[in-house]
N, C-alpha and C. Protein backbone atom coordinates (compact mmCIF):
# COMPACT_ATOMS: atom_id res chain seq x y z
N UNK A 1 -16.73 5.57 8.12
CA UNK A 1 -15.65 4.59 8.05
C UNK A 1 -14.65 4.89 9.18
N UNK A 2 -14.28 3.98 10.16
CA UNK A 2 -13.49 4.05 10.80
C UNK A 2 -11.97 3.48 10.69
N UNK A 3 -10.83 4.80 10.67
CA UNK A 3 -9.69 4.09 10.46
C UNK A 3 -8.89 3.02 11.41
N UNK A 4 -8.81 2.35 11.08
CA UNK A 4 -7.98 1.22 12.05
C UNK A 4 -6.57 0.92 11.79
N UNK A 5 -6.33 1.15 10.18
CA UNK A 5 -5.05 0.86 9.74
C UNK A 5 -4.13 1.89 8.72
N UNK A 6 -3.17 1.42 9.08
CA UNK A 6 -2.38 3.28 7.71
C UNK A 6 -3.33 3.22 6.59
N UNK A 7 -3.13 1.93 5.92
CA UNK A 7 -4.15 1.69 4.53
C UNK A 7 -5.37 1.99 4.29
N UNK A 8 -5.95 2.26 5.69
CA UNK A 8 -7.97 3.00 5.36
C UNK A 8 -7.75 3.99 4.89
N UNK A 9 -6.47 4.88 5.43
CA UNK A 9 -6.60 6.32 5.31
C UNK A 9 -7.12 6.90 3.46
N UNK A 10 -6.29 5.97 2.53
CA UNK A 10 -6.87 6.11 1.21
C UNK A 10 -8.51 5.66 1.23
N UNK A 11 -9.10 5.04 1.71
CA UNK A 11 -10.18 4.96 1.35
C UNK A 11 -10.93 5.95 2.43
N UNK A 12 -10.34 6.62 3.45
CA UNK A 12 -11.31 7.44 3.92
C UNK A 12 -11.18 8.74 2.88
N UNK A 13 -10.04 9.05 2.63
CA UNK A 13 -9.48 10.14 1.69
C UNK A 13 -10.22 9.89 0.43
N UNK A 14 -10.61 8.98 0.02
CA UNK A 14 -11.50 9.33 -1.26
C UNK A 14 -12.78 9.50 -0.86
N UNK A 15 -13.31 9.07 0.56
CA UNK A 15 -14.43 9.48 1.11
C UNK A 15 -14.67 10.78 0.75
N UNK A 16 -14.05 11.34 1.21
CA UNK A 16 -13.71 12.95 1.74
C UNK A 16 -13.75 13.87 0.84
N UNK A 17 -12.22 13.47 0.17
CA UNK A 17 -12.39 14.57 -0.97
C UNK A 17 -12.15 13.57 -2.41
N UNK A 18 -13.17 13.07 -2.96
CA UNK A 18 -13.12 12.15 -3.81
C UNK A 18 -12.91 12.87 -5.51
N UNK A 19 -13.04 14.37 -5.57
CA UNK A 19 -12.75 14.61 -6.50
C UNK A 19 -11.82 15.75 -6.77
N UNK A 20 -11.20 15.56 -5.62
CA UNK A 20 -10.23 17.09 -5.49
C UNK A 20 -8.94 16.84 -6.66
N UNK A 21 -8.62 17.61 -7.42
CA UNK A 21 -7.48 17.28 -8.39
C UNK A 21 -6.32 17.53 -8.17
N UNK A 22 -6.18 18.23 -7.25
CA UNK A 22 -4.64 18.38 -6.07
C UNK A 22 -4.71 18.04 -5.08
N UNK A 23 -4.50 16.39 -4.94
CA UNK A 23 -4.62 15.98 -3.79
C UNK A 23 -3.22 15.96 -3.02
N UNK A 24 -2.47 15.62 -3.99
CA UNK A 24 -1.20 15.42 -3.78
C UNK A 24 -0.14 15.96 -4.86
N UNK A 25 0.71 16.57 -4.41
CA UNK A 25 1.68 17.41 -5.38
C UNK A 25 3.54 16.89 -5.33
N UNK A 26 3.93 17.21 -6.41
CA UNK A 26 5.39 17.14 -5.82
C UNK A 26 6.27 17.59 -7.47
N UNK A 27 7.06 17.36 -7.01
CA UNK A 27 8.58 18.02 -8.43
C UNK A 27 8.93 17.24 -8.93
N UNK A 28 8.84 17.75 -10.19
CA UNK A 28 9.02 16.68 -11.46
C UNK A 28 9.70 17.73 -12.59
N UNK A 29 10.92 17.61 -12.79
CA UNK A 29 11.80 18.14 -13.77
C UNK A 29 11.72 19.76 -13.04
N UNK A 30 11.62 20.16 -12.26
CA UNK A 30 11.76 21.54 -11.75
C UNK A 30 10.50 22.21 -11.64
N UNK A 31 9.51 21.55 -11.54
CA UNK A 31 7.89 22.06 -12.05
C UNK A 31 7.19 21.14 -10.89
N UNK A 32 5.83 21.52 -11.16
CA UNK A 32 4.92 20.65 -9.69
C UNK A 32 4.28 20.37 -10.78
N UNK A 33 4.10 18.61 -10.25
CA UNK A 33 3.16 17.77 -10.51
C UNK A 33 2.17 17.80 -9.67
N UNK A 34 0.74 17.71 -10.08
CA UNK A 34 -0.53 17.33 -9.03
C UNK A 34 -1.05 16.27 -9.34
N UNK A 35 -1.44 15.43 -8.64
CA UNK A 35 -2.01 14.46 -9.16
C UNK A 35 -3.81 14.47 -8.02
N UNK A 36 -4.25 13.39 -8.84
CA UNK A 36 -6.08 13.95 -8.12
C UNK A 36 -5.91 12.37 -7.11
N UNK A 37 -7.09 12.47 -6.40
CA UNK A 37 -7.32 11.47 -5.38
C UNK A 37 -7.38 10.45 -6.22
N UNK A 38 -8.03 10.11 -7.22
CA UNK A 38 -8.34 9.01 -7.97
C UNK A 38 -6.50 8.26 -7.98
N UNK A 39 -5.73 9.47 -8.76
CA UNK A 39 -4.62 9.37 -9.35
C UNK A 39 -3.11 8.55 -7.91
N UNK A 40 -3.67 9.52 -6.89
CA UNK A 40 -2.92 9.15 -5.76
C UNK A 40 -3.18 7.44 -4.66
N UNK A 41 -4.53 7.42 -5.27
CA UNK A 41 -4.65 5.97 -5.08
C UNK A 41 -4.81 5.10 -5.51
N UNK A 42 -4.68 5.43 -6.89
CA UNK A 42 -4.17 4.33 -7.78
C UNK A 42 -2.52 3.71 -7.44
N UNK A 43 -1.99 4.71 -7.84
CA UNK A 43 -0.10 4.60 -7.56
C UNK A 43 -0.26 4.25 -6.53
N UNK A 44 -0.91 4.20 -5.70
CA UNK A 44 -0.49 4.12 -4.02
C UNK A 44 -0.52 2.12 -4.06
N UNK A 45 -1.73 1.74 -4.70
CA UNK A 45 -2.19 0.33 -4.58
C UNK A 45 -1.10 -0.04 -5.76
N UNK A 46 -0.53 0.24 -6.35
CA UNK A 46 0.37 0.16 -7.58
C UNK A 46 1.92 -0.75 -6.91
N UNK A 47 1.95 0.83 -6.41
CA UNK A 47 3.13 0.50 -5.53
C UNK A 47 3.30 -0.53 -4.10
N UNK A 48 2.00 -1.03 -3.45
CA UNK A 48 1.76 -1.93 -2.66
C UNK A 48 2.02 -3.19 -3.09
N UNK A 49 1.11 -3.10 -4.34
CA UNK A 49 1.47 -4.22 -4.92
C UNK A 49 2.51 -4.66 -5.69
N UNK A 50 3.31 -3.97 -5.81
CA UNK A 50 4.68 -4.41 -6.21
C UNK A 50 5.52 -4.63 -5.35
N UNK A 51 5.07 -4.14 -3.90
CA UNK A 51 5.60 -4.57 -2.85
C UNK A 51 5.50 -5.77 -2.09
N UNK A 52 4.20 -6.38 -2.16
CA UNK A 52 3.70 -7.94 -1.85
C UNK A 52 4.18 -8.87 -2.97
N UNK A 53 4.16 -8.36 -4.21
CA UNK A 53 4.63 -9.45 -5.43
C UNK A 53 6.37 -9.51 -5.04
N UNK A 54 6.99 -8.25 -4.38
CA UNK A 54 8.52 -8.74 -4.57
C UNK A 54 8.86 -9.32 -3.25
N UNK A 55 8.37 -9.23 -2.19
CA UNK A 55 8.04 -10.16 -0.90
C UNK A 55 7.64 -10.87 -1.04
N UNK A 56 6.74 -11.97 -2.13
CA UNK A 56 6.52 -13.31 -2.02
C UNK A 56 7.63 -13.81 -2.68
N UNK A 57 7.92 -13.25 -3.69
CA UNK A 57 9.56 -13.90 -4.08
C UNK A 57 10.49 -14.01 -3.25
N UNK A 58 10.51 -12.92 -2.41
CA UNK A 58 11.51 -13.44 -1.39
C UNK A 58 11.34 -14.23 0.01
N UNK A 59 10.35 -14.57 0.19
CA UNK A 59 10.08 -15.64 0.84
C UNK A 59 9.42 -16.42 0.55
N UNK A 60 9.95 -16.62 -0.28
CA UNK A 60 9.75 -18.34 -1.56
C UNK A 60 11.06 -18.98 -1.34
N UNK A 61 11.84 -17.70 -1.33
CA UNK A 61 13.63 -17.98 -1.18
C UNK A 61 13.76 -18.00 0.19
N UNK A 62 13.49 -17.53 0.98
CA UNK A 62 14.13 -17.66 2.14
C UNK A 62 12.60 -17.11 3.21
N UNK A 63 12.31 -18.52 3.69
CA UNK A 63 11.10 -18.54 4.93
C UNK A 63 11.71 -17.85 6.28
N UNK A 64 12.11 -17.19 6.25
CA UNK A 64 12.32 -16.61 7.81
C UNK A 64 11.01 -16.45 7.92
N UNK A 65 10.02 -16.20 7.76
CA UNK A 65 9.18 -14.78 8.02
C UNK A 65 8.28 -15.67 8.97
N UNK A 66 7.94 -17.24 8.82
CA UNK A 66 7.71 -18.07 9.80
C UNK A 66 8.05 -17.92 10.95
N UNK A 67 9.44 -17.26 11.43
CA UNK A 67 9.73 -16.92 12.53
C UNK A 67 9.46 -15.67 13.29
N UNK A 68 9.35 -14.64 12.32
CA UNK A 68 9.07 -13.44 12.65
C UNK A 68 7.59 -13.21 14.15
N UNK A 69 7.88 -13.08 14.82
CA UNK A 69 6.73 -12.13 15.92
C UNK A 69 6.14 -11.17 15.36
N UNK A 70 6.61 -10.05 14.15
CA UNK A 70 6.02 -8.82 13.50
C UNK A 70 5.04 -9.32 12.55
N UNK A 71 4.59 -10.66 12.49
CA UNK A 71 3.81 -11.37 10.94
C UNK A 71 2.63 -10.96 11.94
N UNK A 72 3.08 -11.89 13.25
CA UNK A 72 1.58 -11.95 13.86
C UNK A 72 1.02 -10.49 14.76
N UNK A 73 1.61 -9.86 14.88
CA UNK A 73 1.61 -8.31 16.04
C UNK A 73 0.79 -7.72 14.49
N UNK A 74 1.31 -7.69 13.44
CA UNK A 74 0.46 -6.62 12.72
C UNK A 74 -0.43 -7.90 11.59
N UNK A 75 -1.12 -8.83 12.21
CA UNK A 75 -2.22 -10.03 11.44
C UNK A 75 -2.07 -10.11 9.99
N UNK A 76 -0.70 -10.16 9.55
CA UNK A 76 -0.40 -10.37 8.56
C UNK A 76 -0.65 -11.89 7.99
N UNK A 77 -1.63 -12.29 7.04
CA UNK A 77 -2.26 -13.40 6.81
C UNK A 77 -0.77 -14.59 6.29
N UNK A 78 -1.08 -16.06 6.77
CA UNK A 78 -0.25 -16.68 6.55
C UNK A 78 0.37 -17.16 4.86
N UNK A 79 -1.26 -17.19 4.52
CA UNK A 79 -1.09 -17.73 3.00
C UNK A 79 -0.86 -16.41 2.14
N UNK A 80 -0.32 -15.14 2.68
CA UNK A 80 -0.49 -14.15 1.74
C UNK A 80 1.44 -14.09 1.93
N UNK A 81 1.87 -14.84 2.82
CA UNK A 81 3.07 -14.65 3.31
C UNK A 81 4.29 -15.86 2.74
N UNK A 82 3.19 -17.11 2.87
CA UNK A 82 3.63 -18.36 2.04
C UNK A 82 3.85 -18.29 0.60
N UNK A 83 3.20 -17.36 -0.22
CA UNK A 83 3.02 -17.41 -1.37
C UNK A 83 1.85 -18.36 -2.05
N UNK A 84 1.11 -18.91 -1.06
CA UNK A 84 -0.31 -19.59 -1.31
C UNK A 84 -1.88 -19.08 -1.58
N UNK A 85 -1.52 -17.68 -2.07
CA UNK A 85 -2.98 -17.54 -2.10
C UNK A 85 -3.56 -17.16 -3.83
């Protein structure tokens, strides 16, 4: 698999190490959390997608993004931007 975009990197990363259970760590109440590859790319698409669902709301409200040069430099699809798909 060749990466082309930030977003392969999870799917090369489960390539890789698809069952490692500390893939990713961090602090939680004064203690380390680990979470496994499965776990880190789940949340990861979790959090994407709560990021495209609260960006179509807001350009439902307000179409700038029609104007934007950055839609088309990184082929950001039109109908995913309209709220049409």
């Amino acid at each position: 698999m060749e990466v082309t975009r930030i977003f392969d990197l999870l799917d090369r990363y489960a390539q890789l190490c698809p069952e490692k259970g500390d893939a990713l760590a961090g602090k939680d109440n004064g203690g380390w959390k680990m979470y496994s590859t499965r776990e880190w790319i789940d949340n990861s698409r979790q959090v994407s997608y709560g990021l495209m669902k609260h960006h179509q709301s807001l350009t439902n409200r307000f179409p700038l993004h029609r104007w934007s040069p950055l839609y088309e430099k990184y082929n950001i699809p039109a109908d995913l931007l309209s709220g049409n798909h």
